[in-house]
C-alpha atoms as a PDB file:
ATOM      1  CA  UNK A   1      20.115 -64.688  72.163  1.00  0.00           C
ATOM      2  CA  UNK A   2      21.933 -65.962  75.087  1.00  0.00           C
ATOM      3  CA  UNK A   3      25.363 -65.953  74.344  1.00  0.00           C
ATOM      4  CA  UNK A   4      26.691 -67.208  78.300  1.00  0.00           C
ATOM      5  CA  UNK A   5      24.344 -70.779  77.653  1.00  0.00           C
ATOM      6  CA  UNK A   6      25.154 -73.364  75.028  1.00  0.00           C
ATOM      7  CA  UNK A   7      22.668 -74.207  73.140  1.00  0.00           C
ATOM      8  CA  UNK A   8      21.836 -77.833  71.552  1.00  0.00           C
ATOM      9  CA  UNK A   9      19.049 -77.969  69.001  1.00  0.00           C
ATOM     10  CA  UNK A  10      17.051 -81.341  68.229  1.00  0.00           C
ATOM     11  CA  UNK A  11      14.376 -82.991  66.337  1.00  0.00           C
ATOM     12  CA  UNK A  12      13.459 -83.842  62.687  1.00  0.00           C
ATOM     13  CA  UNK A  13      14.988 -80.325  61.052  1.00  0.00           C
ATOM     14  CA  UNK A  14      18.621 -80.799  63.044  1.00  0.00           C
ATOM     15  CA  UNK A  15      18.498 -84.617  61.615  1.00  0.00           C
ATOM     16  CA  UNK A  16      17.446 -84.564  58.132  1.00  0.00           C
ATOM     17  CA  UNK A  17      19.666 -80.943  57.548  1.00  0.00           C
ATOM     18  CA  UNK A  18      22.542 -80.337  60.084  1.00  0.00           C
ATOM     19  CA  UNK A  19      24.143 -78.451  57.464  1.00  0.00           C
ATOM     20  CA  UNK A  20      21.341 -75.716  57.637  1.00  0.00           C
ATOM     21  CA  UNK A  21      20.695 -75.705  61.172  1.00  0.00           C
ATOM     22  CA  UNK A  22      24.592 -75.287  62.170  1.00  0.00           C
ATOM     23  CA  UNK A  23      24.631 -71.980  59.926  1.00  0.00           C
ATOM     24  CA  UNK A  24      22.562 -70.364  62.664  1.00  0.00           C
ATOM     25  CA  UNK A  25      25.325 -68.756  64.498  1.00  0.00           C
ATOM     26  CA  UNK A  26      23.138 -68.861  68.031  1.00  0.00           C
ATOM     27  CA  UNK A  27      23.408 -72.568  67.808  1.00  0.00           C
ATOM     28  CA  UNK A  28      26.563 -74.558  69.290  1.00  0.00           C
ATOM     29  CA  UNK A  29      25.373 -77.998  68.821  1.00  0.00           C
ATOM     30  CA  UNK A  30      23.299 -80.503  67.028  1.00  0.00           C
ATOM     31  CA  UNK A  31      21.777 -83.562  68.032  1.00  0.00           C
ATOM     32  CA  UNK A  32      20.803 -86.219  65.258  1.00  0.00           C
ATOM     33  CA  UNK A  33      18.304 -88.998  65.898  1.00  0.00           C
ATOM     34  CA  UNK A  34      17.427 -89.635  69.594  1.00  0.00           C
ATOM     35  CA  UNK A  35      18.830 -86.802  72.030  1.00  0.00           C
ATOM     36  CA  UNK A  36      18.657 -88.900  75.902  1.00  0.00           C
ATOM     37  CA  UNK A  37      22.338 -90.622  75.740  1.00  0.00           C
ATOM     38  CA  UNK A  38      23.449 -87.716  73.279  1.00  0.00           C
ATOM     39  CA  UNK A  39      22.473 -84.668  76.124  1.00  0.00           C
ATOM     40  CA  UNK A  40      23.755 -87.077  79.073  1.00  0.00           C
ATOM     41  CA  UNK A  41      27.268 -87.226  77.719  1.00  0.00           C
ATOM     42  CA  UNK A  42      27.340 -83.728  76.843  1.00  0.00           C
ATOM     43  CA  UNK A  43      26.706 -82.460  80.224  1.00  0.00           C
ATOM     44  CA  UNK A  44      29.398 -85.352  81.320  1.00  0.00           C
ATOM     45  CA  UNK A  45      32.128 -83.530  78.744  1.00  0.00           C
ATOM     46  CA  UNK A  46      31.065 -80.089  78.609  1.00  0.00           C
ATOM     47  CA  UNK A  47      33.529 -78.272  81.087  1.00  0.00           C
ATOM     48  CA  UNK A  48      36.505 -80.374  79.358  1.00  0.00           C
ATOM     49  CA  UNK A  49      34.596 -79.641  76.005  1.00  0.00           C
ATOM     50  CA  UNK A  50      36.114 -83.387  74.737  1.00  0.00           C
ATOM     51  CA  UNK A  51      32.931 -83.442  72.786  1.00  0.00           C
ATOM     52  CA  UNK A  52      34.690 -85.783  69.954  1.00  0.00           C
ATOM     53  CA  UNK A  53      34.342 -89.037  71.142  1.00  0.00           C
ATOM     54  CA  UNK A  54      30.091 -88.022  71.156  1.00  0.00           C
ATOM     55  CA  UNK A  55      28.732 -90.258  68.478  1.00  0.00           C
ATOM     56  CA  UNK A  56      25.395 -88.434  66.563  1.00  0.00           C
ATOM     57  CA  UNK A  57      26.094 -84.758  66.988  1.00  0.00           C
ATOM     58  CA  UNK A  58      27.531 -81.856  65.067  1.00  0.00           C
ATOM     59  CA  UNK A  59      28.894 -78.348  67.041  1.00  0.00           C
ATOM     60  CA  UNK A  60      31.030 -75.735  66.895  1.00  0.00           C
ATOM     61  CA  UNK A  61      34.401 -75.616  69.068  1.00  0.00           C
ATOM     62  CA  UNK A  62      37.085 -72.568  68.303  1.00  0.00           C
ATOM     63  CA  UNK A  63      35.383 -71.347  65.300  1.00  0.00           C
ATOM     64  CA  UNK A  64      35.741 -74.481  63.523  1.00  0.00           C
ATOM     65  CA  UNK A  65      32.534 -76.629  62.376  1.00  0.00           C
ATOM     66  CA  UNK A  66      33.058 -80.434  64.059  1.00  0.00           C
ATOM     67  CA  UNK A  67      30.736 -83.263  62.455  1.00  0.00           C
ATOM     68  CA  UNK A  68      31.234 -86.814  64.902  1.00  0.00           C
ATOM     69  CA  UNK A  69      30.402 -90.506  63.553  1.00  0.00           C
ATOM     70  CA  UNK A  70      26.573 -91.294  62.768  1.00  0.00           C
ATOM     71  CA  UNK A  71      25.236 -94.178  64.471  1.00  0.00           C
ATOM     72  CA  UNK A  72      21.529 -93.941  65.126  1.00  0.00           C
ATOM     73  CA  UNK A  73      20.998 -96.389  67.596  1.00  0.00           C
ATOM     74  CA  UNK A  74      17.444 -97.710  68.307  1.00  0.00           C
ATOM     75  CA  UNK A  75      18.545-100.925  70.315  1.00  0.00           C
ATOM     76  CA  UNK A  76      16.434 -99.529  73.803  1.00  0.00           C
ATOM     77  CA  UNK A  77      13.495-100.014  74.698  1.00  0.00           C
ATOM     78  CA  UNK A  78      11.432 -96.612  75.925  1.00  0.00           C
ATOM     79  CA  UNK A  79      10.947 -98.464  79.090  1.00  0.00           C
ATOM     80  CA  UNK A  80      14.864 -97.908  79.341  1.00  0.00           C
ATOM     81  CA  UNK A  81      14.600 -93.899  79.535  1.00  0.00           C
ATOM     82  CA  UNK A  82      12.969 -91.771  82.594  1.00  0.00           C
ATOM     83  CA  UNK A  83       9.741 -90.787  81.726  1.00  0.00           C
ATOM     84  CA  UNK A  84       9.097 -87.444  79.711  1.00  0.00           C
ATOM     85  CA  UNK A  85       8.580 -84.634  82.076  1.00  0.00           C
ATOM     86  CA  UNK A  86       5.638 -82.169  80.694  1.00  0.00           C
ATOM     87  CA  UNK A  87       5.953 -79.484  83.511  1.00  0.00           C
ATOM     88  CA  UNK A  88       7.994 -77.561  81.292  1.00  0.00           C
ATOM     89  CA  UNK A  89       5.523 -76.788  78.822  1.00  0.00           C
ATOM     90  CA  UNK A  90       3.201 -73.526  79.563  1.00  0.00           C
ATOM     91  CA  UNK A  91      -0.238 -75.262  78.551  1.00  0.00           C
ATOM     92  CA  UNK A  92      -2.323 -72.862  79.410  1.00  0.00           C
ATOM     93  CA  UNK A  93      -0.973 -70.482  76.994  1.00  0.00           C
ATOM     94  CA  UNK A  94      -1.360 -73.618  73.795  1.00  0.00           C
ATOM     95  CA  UNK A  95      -3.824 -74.788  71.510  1.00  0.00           C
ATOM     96  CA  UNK A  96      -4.170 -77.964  73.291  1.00  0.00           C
ATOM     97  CA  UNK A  97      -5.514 -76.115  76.505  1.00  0.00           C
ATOM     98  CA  UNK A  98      -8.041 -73.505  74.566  1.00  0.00           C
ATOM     99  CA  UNK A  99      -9.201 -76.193  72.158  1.00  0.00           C
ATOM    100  CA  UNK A 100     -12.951 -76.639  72.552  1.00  0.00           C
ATOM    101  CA  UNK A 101     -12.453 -79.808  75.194  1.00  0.00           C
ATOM    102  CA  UNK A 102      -8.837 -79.390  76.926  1.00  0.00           C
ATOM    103  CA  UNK A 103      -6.367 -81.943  75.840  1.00  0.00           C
ATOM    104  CA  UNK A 104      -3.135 -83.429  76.986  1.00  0.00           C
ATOM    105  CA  UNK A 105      -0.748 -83.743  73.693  1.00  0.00           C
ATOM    106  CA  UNK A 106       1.852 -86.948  74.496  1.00  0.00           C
ATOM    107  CA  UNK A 107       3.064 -89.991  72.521  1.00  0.00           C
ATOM    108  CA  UNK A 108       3.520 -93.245  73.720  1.00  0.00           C
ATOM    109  CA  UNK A 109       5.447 -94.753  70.736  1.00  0.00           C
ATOM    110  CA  UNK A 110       8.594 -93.565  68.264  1.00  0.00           C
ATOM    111  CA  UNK A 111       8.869 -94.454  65.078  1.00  0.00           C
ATOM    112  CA  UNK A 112       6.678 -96.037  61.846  1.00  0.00           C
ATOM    113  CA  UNK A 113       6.988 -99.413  59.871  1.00  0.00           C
ATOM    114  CA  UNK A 114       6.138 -97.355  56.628  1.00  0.00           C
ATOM    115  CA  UNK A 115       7.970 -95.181  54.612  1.00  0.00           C
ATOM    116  CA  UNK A 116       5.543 -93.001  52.893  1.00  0.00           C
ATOM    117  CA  UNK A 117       7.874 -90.358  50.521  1.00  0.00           C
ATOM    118  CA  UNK A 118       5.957 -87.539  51.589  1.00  0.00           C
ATOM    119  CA  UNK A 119       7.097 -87.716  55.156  1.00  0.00           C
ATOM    120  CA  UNK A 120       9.747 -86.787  57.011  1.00  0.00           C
ATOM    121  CA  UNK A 121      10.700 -90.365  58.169  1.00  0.00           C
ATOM    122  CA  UNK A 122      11.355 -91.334  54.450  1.00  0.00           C
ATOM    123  CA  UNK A 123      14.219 -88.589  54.989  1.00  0.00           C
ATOM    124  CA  UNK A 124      15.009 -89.807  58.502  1.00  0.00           C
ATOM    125  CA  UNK A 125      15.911 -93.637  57.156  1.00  0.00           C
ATOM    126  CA  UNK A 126      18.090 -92.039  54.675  1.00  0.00           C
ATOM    127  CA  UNK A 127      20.067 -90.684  57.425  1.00  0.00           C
ATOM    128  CA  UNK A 128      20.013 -93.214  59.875  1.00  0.00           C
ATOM    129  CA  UNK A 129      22.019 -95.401  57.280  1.00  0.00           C
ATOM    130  CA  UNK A 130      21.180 -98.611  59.499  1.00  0.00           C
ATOM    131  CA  UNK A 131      18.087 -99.885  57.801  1.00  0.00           C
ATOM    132  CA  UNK A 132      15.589 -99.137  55.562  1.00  0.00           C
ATOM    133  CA  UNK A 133      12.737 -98.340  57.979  1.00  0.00           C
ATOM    134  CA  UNK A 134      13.155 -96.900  61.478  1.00  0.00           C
ATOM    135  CA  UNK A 135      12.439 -99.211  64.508  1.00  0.00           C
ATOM    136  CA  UNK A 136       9.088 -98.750  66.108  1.00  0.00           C
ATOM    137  CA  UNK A 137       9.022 -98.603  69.820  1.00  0.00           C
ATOM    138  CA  UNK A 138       6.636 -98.057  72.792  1.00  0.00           C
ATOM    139  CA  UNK A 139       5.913 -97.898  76.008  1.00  0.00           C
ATOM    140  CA  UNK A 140       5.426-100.846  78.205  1.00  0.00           C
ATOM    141  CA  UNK A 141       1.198-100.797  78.562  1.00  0.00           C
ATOM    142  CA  UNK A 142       2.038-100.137  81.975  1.00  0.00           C
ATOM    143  CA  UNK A 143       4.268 -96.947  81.702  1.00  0.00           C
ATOM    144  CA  UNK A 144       2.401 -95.545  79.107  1.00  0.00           C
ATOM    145  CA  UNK A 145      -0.575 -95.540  81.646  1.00  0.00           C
ATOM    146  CA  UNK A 146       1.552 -93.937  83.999  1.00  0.00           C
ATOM    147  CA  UNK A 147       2.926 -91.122  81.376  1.00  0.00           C
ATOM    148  CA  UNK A 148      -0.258 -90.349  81.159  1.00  0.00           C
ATOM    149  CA  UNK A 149      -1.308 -90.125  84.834  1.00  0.00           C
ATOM    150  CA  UNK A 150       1.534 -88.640  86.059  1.00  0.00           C
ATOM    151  CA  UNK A 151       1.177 -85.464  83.258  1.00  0.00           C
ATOM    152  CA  UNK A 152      -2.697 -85.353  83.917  1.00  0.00           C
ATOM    153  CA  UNK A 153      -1.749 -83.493  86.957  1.00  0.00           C
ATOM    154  CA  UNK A 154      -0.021 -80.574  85.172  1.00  0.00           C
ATOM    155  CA  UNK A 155      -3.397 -78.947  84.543  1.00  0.00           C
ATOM    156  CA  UNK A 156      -6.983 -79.297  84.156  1.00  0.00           C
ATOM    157  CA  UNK A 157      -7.401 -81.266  81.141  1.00  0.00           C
ATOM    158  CA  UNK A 158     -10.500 -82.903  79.685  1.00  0.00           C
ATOM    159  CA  UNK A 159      -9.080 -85.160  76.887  1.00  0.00           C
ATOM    160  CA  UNK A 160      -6.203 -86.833  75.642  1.00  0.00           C
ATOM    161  CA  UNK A 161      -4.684 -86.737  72.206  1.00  0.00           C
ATOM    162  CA  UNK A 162      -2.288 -89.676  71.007  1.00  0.00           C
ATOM    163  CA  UNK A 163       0.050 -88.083  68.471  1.00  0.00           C
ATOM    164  CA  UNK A 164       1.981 -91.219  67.532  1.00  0.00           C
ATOM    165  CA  UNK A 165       2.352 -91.940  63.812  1.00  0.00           C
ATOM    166  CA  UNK A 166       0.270 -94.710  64.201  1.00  0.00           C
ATOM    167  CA  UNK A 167      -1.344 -96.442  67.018  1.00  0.00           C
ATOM    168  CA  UNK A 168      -2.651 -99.825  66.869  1.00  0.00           C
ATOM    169  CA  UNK A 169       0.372-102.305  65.804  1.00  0.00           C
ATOM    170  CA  UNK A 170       0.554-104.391  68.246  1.00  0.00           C
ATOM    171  CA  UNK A 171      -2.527-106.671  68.645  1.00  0.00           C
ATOM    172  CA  UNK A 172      -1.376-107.938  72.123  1.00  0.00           C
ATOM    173  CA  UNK A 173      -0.440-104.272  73.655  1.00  0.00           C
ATOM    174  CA  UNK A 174      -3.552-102.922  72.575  1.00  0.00           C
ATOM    175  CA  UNK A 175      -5.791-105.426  74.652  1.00  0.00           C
ATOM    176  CA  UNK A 176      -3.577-104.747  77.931  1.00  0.00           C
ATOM    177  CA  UNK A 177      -3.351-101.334  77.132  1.00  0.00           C
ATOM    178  CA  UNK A 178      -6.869 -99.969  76.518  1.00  0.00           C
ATOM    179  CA  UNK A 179      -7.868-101.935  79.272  1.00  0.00           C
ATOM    180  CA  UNK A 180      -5.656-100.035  82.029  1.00  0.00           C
ATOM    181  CA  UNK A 181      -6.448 -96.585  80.130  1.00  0.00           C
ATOM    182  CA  UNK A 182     -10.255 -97.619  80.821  1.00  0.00           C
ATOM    183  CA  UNK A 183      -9.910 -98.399  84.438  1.00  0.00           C
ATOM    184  CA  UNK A 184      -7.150 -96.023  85.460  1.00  0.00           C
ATOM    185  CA  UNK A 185      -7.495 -92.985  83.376  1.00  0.00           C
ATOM    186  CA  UNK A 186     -11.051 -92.861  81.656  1.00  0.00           C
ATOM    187  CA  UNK A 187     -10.952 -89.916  79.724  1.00  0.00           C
ATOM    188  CA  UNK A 188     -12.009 -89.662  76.140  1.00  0.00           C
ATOM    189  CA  UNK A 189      -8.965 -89.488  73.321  1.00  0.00           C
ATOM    190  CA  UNK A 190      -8.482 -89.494  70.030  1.00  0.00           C
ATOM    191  CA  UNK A 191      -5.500 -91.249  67.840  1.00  0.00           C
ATOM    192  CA  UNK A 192      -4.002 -91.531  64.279  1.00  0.00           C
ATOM    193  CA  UNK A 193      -3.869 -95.249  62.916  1.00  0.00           C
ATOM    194  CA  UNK A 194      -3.178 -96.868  59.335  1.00  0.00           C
ATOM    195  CA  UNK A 195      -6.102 -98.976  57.967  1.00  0.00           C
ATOM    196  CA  UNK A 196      -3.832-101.653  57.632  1.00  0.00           C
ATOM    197  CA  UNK A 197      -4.545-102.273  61.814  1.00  0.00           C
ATOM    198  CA  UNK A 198      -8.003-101.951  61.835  1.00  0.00           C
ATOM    199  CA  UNK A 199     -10.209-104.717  62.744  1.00  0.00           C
ATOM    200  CA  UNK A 200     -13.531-104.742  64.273  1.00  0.00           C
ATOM    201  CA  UNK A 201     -11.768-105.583  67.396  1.00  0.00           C
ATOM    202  CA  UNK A 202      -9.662-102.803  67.819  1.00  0.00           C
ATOM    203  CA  UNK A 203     -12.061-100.337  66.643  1.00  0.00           C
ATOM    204  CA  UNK A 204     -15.064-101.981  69.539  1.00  0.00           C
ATOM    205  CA  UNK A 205     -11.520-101.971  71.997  1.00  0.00           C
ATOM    206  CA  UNK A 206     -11.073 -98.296  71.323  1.00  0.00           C
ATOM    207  CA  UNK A 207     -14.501 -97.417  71.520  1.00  0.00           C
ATOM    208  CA  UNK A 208     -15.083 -98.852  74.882  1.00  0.00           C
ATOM    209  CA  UNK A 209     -12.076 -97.015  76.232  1.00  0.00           C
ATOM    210  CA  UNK A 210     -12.911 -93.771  75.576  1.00  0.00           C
ATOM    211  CA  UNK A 211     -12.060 -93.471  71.656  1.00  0.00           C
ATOM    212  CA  UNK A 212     -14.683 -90.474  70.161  1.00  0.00           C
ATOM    213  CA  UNK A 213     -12.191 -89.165  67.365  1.00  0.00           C
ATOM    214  CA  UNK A 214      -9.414 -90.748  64.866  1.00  0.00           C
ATOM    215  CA  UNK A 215      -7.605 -89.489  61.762  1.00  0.00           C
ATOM    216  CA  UNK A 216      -6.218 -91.501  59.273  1.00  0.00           C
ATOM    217  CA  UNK A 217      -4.279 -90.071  55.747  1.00  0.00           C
ATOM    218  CA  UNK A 218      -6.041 -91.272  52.566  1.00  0.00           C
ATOM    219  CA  UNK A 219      -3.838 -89.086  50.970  1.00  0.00           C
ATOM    220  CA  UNK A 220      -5.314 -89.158  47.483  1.00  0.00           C
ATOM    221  CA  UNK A 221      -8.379 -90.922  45.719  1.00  0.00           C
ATOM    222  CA  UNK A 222      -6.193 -92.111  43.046  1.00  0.00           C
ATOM    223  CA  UNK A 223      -4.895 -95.217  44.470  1.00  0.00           C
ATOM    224  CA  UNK A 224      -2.295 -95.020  40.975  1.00  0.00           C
ATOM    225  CA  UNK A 225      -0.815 -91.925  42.298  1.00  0.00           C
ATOM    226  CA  UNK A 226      -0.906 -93.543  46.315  1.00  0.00           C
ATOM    227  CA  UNK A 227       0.995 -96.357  44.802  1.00  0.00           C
ATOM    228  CA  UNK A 228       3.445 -95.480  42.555  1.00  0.00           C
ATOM    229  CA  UNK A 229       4.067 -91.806  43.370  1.00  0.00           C
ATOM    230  CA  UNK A 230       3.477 -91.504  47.747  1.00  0.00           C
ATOM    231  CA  UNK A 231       4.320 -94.759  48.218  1.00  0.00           C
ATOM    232  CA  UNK A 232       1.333 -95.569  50.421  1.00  0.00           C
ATOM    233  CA  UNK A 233      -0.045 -98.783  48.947  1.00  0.00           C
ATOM    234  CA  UNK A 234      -3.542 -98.736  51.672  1.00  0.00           C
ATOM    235  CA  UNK A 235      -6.155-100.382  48.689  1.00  0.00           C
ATOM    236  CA  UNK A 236      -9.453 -98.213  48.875  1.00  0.00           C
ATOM    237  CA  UNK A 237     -10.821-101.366  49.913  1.00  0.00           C
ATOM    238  CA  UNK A 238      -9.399-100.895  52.718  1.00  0.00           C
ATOM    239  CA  UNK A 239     -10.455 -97.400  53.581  1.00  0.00           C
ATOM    240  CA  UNK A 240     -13.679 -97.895  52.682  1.00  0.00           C
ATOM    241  CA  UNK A 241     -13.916-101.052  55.431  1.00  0.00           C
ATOM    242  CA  UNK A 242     -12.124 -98.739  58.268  1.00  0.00           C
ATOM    243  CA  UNK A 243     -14.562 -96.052  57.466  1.00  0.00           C
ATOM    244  CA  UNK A 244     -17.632 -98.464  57.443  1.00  0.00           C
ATOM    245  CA  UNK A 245     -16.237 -99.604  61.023  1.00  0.00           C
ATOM    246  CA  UNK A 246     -15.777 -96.281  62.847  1.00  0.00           C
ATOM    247  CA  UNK A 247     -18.721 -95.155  61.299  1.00  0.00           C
ATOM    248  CA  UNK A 248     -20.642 -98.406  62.520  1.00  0.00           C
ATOM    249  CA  UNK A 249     -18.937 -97.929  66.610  1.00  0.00           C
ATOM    250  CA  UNK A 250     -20.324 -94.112  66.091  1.00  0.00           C
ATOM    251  CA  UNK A 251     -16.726 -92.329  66.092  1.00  0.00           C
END
């Protein structure tokens, strides 16, 4: 489509099939795992196009197919990398910003302790080849308040929805956090979680910040086939106490 730019694709298709993605003859590069280093020393190499020495990326270079080293590192902290910049999204023409109560889509956090086989991070640790579960990492409670703030001011939005995997891990981030999203951003949100984090505490914390929707996977009802065959092993004890909780808070 534009033949004068080079174009680098990313994201969860590129990693977990490079193979497929580099057939698409508009694409000159590939980015696997985490793209902020990976685009940095592109731009750095790409008049001398030495793109070898590039760990984590595939591309094309005199009609020959190139594949470089695979070393998914997940050492930094997201407090390490600039902040996410939202302006470049159109919102007024998305979902998000004609859903019944506007919304601001954003994460906060990368990654999940579990490795359900139904979802693409059980395909993701396969390629990462450094351990069996990816690293989970978030913003400082700090920053993330500021992420937020700073892309509130793209448009007129009502809402905020948390589209982590999961929200909730950390017992000690959640107090500091909720408690700055309370005081310095107010809106209401809504957030995924596993009912392996739910407590009465968090689920009062959330409520008094703002919380009015969640969504958690049961999956299935057979807890034989959540077991053995999804490898999700949440009891139905367990779901039955989270939904007894939200229900009880009135989300």
């Amino acid at each position: 489509l534009y033949p004068e730019k080079y174009i680098i694709a990313g994201g969860t298709h590129p990693t977990v099939d490079a193979q497929d993605v580099m057939q698409n003859e508009d694409i000159d590069c590939i980015c696997v795992g985490e793209g902020e280093q990976v685009i940095a020393d592109i731009v750095k190499n790409y008049r001398t196009q030495n793109l070898s020495s590039i760990p984590n990326i595939y591309y094309k270079q005199n009609g020959k197919f190139h594949k470089n080293e695979t070393c998914m590192d997940q050492s930094h902290s997201l407090d390490h990398y600039p902040l996410p910049d939202y302006s470049i999204f159109k919102f007024e023409d998305m979902h998000c910003y004609k859903a019944r109560i506007k919304y601001l889509p954003l994460m906060l956090s990368r990654g999940c302790p579990y490795n359900c086989s139904y979802c693409s991070n059980y395909v993701v640790f396969k390629v990462s080849k450094q351990s069996k579960r990816l690293i989970t990492r978030i913003y400082s409670p700090q920053n993330a308040v500021e992420l937020i703030k700073t892309n509130l001011k793209l448009a007129d939005f009502r809402s905020i929805s948390f589209d982590d995997d999961i929200i909730g891990i950390d017992k000690v981030w959640n107090r500091e956090f909720f408690k700055l999203y309370k005081e310095e951003v107010g809106l209401p949100f809504k957030f995924y979680v596993r009912s392996e984090y739910v407590t009465e505490e968090f689920v009062q914390l959330v409520k008094e910040a703002g919380c009015y929707r969640v969504t958690f996977g049961l999956e299935t009802g057979n807890y034989r086939l959540r077991k053995e065959i999804l490898n999700k092993r949440t009891s139905d004890a367990m779901f039955v106490k989270t939904f007894k909780l939200f229900k009880k808070y009135n989300i």
